[in-house]
N, C-alpha and C. Protein backbone atom coordinates (compact mmCIF):
# COMPACT_ATOMS: atom_id res chain seq x y z
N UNK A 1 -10.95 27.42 -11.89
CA UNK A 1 -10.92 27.06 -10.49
C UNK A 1 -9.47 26.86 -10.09
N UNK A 2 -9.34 27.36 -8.52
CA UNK A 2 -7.61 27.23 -8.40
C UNK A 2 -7.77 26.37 -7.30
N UNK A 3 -7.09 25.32 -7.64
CA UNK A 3 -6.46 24.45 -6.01
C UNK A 3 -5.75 24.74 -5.04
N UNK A 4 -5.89 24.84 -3.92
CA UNK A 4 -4.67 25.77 -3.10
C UNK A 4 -4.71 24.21 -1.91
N UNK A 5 -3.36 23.84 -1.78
CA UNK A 5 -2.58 23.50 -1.01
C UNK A 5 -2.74 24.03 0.55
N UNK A 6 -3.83 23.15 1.50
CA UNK A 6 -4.17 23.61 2.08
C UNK A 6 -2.62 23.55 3.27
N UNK A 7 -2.73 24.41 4.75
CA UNK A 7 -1.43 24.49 5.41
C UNK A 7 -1.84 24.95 6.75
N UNK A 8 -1.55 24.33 7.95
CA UNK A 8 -2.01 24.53 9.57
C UNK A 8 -2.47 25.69 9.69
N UNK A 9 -1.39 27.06 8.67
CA UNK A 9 -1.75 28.40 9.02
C UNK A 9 -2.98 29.26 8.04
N UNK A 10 -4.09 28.54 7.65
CA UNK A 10 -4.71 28.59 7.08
C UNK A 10 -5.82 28.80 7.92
N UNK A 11 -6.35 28.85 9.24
CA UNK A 11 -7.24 28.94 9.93
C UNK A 11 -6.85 30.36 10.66
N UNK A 12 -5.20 30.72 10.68
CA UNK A 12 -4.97 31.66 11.84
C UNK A 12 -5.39 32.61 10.59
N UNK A 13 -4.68 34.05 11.22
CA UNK A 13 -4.72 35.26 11.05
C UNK A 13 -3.45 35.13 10.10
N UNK A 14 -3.80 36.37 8.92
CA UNK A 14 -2.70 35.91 7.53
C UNK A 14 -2.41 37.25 7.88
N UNK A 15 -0.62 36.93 8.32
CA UNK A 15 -0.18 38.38 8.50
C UNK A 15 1.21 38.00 7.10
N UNK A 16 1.79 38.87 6.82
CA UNK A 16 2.45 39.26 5.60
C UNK A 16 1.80 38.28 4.59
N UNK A 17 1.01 38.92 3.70
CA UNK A 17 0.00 38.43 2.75
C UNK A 17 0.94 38.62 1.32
N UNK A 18 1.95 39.20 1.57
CA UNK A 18 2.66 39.84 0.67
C UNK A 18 3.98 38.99 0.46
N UNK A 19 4.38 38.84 1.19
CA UNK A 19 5.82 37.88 1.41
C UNK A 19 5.10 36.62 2.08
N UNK A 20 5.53 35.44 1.02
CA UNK A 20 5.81 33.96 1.76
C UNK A 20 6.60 33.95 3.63
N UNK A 21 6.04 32.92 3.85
CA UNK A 21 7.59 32.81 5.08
C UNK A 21 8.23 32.01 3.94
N UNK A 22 9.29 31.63 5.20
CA UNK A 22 10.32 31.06 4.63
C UNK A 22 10.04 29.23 4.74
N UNK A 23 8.85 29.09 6.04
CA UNK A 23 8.45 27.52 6.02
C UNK A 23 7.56 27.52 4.68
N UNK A 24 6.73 28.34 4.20
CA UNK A 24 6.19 27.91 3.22
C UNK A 24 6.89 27.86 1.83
N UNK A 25 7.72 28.50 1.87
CA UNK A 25 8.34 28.44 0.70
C UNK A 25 9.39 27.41 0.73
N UNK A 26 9.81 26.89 1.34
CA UNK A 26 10.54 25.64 1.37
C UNK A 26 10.06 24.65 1.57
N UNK A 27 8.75 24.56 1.95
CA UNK A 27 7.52 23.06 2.66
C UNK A 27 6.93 22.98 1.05
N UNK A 28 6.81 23.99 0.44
CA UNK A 28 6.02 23.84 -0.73
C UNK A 28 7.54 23.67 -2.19
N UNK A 29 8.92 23.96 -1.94
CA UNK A 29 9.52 23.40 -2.67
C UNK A 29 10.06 22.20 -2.40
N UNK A 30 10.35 21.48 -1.28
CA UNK A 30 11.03 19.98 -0.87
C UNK A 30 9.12 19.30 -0.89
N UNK A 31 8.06 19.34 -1.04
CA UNK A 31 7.04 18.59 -0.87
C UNK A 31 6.27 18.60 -2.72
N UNK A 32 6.94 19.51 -3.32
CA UNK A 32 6.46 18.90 -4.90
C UNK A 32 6.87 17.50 -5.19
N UNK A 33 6.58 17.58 -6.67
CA UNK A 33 6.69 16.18 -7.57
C UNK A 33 8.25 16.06 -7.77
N UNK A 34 9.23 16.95 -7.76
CA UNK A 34 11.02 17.29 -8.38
C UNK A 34 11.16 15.72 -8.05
N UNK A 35 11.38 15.45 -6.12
CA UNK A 35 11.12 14.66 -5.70
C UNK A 35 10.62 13.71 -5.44
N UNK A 36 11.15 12.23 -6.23
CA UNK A 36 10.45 10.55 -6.33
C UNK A 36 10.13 10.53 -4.98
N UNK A 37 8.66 9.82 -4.90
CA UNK A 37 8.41 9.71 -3.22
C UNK A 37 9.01 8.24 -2.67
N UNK A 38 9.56 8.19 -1.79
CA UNK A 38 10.25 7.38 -0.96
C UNK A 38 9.83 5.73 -1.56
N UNK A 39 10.15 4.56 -1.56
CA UNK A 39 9.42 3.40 -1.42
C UNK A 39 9.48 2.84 0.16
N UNK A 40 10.80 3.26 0.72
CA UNK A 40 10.39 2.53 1.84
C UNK A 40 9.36 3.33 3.15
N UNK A 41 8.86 4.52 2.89
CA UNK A 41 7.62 4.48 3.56
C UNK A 41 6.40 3.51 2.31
N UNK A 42 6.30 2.94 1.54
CA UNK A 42 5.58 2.38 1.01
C UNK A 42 4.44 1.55 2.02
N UNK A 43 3.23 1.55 1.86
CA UNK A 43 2.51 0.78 2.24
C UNK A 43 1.03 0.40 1.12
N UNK A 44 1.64 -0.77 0.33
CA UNK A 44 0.24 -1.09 -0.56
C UNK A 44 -0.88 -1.29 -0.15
N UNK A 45 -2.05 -0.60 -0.85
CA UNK A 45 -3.50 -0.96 -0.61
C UNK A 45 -4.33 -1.84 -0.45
N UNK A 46 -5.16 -2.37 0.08
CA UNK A 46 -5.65 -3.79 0.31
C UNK A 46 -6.92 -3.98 -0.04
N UNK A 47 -7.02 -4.73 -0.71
CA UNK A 47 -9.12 -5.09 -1.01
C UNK A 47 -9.13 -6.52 -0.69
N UNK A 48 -10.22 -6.38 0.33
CA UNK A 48 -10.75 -8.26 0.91
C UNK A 48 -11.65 -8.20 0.80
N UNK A 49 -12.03 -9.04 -0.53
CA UNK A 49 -13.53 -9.83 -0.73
C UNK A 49 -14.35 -10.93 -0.29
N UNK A 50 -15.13 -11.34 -0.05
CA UNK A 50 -15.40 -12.57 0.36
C UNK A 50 -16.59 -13.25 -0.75
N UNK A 51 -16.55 -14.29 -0.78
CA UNK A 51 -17.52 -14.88 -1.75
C UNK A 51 -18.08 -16.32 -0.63
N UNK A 52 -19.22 -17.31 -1.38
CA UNK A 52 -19.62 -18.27 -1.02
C UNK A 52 -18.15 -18.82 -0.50
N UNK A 53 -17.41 -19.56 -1.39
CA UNK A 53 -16.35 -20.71 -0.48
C UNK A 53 -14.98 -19.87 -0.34
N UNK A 54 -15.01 -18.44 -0.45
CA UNK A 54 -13.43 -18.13 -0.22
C UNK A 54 -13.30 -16.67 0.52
N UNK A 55 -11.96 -15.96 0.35
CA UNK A 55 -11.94 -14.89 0.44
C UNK A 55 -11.02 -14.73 -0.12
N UNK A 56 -10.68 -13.47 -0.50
CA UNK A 56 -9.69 -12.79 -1.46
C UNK A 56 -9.28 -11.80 -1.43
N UNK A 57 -7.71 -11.77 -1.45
CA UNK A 57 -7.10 -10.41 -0.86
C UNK A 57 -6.36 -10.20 -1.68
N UNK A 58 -6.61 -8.68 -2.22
CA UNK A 58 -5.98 -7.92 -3.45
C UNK A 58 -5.08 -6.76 -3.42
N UNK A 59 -3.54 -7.51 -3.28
CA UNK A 59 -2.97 -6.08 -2.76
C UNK A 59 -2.40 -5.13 -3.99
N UNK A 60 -2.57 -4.28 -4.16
CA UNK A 60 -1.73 -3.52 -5.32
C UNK A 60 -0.03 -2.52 -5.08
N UNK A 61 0.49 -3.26 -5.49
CA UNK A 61 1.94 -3.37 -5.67
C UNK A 61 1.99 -3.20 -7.05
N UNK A 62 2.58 -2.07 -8.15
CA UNK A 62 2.76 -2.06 -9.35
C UNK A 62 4.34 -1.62 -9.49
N UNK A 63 5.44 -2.18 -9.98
CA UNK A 63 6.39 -2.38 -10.19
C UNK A 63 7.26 -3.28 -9.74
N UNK A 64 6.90 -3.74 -8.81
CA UNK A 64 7.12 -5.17 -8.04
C UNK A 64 7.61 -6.59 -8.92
N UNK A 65 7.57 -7.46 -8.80
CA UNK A 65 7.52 -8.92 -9.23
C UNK A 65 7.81 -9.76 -8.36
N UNK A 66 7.40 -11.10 -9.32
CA UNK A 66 7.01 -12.30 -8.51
C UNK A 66 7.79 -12.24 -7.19
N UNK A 67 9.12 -12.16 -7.77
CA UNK A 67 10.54 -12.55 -6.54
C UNK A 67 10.02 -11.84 -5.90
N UNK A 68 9.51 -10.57 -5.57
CA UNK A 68 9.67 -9.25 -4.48
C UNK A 68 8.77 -10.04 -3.40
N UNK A 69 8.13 -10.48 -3.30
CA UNK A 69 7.48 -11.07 -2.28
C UNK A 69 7.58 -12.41 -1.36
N UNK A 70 6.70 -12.30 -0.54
CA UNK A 70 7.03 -13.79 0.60
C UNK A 70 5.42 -13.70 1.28
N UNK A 71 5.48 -15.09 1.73
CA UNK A 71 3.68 -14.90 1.80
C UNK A 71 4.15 -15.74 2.56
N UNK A 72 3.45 -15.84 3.84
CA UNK A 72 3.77 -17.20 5.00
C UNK A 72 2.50 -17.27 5.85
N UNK A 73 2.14 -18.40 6.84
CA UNK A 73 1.64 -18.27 7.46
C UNK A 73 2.57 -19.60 8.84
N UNK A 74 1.91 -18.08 9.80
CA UNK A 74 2.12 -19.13 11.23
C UNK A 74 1.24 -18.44 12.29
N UNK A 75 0.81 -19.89 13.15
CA UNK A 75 -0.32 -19.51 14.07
C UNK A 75 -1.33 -18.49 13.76
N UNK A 76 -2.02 -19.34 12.23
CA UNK A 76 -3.07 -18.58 12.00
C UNK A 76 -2.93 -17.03 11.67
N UNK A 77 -2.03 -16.51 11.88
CA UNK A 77 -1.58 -14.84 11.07
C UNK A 77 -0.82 -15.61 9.44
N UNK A 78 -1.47 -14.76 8.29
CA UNK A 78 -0.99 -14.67 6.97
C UNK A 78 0.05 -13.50 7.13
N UNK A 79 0.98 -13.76 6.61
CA UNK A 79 1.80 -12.36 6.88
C UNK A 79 2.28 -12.17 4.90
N UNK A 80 2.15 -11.32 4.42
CA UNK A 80 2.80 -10.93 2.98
C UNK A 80 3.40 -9.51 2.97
N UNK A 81 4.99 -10.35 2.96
CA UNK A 81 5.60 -8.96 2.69
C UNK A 81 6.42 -8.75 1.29
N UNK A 82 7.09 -7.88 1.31
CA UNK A 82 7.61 -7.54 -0.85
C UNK A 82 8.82 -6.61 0.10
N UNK A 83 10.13 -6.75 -0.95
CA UNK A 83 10.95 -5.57 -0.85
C UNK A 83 11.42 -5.68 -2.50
N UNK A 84 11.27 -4.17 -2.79
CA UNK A 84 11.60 -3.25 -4.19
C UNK A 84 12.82 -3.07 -3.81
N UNK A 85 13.32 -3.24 -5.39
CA UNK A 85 14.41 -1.98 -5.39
C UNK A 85 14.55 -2.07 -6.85
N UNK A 86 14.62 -0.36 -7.43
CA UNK A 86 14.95 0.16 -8.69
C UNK A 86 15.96 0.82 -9.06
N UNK A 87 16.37 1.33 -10.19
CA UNK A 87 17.60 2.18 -10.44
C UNK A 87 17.27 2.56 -11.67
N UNK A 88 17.50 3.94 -12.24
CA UNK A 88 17.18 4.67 -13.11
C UNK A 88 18.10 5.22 -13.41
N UNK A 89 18.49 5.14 -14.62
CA UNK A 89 19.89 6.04 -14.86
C UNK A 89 19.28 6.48 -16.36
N UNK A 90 19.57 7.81 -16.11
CA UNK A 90 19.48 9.08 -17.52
C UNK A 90 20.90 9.61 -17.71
N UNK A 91 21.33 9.17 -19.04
CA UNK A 91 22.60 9.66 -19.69
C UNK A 91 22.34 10.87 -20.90
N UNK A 92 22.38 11.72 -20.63
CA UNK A 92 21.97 12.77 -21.57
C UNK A 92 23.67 13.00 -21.63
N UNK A 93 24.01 14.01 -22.79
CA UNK A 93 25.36 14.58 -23.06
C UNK A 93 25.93 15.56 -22.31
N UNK A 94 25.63 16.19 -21.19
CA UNK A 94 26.23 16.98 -20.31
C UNK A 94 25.90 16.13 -18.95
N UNK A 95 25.30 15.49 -18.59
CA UNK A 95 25.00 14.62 -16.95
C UNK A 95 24.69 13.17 -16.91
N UNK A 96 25.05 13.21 -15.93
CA UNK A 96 24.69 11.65 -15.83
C UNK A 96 23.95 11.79 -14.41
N UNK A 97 22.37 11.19 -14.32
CA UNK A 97 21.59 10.96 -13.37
C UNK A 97 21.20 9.81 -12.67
N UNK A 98 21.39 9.19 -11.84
CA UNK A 98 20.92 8.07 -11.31
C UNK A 98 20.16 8.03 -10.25
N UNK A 99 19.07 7.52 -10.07
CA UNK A 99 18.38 7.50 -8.84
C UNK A 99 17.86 5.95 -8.62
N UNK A 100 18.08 5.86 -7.05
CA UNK A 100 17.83 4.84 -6.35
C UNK A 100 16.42 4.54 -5.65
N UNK A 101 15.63 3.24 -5.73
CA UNK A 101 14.62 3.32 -4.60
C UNK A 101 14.43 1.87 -3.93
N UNK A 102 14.84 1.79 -2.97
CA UNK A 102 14.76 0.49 -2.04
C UNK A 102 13.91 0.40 -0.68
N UNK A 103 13.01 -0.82 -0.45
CA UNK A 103 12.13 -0.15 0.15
C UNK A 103 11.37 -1.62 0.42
N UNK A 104 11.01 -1.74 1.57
CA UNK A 104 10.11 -3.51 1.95
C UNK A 104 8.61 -2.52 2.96
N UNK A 105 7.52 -3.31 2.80
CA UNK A 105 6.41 -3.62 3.53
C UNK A 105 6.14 -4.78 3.85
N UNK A 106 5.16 -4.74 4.88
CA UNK A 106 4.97 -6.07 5.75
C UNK A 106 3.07 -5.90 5.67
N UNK A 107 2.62 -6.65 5.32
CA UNK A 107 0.97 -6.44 5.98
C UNK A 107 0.54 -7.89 6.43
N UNK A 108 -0.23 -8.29 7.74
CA UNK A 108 -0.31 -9.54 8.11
C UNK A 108 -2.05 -9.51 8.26
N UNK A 109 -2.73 -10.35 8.33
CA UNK A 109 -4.16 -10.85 8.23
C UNK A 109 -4.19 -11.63 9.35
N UNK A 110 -5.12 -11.70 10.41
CA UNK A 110 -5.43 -12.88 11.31
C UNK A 110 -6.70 -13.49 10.44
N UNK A 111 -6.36 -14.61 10.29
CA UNK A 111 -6.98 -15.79 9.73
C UNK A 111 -8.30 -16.34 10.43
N UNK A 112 -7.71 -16.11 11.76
CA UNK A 112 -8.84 -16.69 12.73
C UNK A 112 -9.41 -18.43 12.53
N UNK A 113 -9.08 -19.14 12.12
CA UNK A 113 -9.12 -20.70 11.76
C UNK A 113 -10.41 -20.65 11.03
N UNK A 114 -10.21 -18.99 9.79
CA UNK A 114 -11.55 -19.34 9.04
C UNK A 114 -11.41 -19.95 7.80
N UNK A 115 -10.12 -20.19 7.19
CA UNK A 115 -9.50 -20.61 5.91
C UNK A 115 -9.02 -22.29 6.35
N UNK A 116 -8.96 -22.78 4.60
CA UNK A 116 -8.33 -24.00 4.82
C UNK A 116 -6.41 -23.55 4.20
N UNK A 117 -6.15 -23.63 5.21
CA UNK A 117 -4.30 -23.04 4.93
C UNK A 117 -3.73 -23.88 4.00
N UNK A 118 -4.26 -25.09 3.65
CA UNK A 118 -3.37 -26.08 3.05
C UNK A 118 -3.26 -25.61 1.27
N UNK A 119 -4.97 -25.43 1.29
CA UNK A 119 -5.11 -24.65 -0.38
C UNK A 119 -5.21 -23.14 -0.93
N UNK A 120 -4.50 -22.37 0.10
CA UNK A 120 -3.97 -21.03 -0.70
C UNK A 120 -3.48 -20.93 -1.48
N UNK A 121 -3.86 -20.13 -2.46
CA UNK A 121 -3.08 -19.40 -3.81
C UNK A 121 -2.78 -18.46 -4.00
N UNK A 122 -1.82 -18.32 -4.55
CA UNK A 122 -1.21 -16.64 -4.99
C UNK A 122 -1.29 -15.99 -6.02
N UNK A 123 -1.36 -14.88 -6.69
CA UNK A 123 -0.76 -14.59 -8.20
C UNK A 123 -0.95 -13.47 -8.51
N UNK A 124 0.07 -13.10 -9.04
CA UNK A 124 0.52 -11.94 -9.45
C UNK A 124 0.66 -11.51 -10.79
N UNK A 125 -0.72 -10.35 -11.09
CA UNK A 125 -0.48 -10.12 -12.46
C UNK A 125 -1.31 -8.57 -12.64
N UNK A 126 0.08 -7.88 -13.66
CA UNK A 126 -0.41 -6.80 -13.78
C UNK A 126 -0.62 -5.77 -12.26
N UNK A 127 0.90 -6.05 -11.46
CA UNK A 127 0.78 -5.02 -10.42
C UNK A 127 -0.32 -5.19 -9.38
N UNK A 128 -0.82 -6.36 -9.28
CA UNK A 128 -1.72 -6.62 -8.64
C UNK A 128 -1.72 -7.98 -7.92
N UNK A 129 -1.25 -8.08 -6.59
CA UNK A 129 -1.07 -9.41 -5.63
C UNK A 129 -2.50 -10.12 -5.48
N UNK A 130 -2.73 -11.21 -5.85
CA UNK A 130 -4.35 -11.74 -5.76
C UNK A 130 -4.40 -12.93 -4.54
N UNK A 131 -4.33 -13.27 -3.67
CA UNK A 131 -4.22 -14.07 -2.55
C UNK A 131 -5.59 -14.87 -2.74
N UNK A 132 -6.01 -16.35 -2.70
CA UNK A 132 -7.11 -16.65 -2.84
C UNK A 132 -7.37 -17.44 -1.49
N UNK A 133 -8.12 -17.49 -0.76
CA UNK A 133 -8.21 -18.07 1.04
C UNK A 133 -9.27 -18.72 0.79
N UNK A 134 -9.53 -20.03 0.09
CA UNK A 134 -10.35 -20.77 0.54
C UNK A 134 -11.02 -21.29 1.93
N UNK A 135 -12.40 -20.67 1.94
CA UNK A 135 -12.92 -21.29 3.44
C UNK A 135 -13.00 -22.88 3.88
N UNK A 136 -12.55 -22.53 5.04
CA UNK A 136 -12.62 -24.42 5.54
C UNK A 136 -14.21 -24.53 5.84
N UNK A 137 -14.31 -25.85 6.04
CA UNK A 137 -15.65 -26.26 6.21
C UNK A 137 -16.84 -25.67 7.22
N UNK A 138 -15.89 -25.81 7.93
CA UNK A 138 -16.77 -24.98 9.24
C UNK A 138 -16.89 -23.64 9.06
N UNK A 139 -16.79 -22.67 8.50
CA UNK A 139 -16.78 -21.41 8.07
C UNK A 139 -17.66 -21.79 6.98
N UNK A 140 -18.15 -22.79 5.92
CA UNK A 140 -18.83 -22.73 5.22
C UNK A 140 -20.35 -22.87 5.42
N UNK A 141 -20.22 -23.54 6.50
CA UNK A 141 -21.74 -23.93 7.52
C UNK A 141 -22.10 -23.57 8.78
N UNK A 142 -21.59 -22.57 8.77
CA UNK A 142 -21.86 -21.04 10.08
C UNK A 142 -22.45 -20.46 9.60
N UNK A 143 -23.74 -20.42 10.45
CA UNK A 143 -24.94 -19.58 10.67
C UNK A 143 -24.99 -18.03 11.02
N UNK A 144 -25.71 -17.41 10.20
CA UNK A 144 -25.02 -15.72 10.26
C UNK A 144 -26.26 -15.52 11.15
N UNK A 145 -25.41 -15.18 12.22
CA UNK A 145 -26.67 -14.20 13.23
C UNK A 145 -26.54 -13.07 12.84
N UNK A 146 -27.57 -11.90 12.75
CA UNK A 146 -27.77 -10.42 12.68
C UNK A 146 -27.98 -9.92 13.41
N UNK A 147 -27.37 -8.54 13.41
CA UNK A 147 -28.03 -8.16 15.05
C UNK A 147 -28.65 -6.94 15.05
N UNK A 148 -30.01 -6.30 15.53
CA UNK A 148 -30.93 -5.04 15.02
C UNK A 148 -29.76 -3.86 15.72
N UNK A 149 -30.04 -2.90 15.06
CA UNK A 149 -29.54 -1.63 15.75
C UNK A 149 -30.14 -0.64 16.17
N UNK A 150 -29.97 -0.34 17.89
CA UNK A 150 -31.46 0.22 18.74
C UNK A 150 -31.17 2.00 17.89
């Protein structure tokens, strides 16, 4: 089975079937792997769980650490942001290579006055941000209305 790299001009009419253009042949050499992908378009993934007394937000950040981050809250928005930065240097006997990657995200949560803010926890392990949001009281003894769907 072959994977093909799908491309806008894939719906039109394929005229020189024979010769590349010149956008594809350069969209398909600057868009391989040669190229480390950026960190500062970075945006980590998010999983929010909820259980009986909490909720829990799992961001995955893997190369990161503790320092890289900041976790705050004001007026009820959680805000957690991280800035990376790496450096790689390969000394082989004819070159010397170095590459750079520096790079911050921001992701914020409205809280909505459903957490108790005072007992949040954090922790970080194994590339993985674990945020723990204990529910305040009144969020624990709210009545779930359902609602039918016509």
């Amino acid at each position: 089975m072959t994977l093909i790299k799908w491309s806008p001009s894939m719906g039109k009419e394929r005229q020189h079937q024979l010769l590349p253009s010149v956008e594809s042949f350069f969209g398909s050499f600057f868009n391989n792997d040669l190229f480390p992908k950026d960190y500062a378009t970075y945006v980590p993934n998010v999983n929010i769980t909820e259980s009986e007394n909490s909720y829990a937000i799992e961001l995955a950040a893997p190369g990161f650490e503790k320092k890289d981050f900041n976790i705050s809250i004001a007026e009820g928005i959680l805000t957690i942001s991280g800035t990376h930065q790496s450096e790689n240097v390969t000394e082989e006997k004819s070159f010397v290579r170095k590459e750079f990657n520096h790079g911050s995200f921001k992701r914020s949560f409205n809280l909505a006055d459903l957490v108790d803010e005072e007992h949040i926890d954090a922790k970080y392990d194994n590339g993985i941000l674990k945020v723990e949001l204990p529910k305040n009281s009144k969020t624990q003894n709210a009545n779930v209305k359902y609602i039918n769907i016509n």
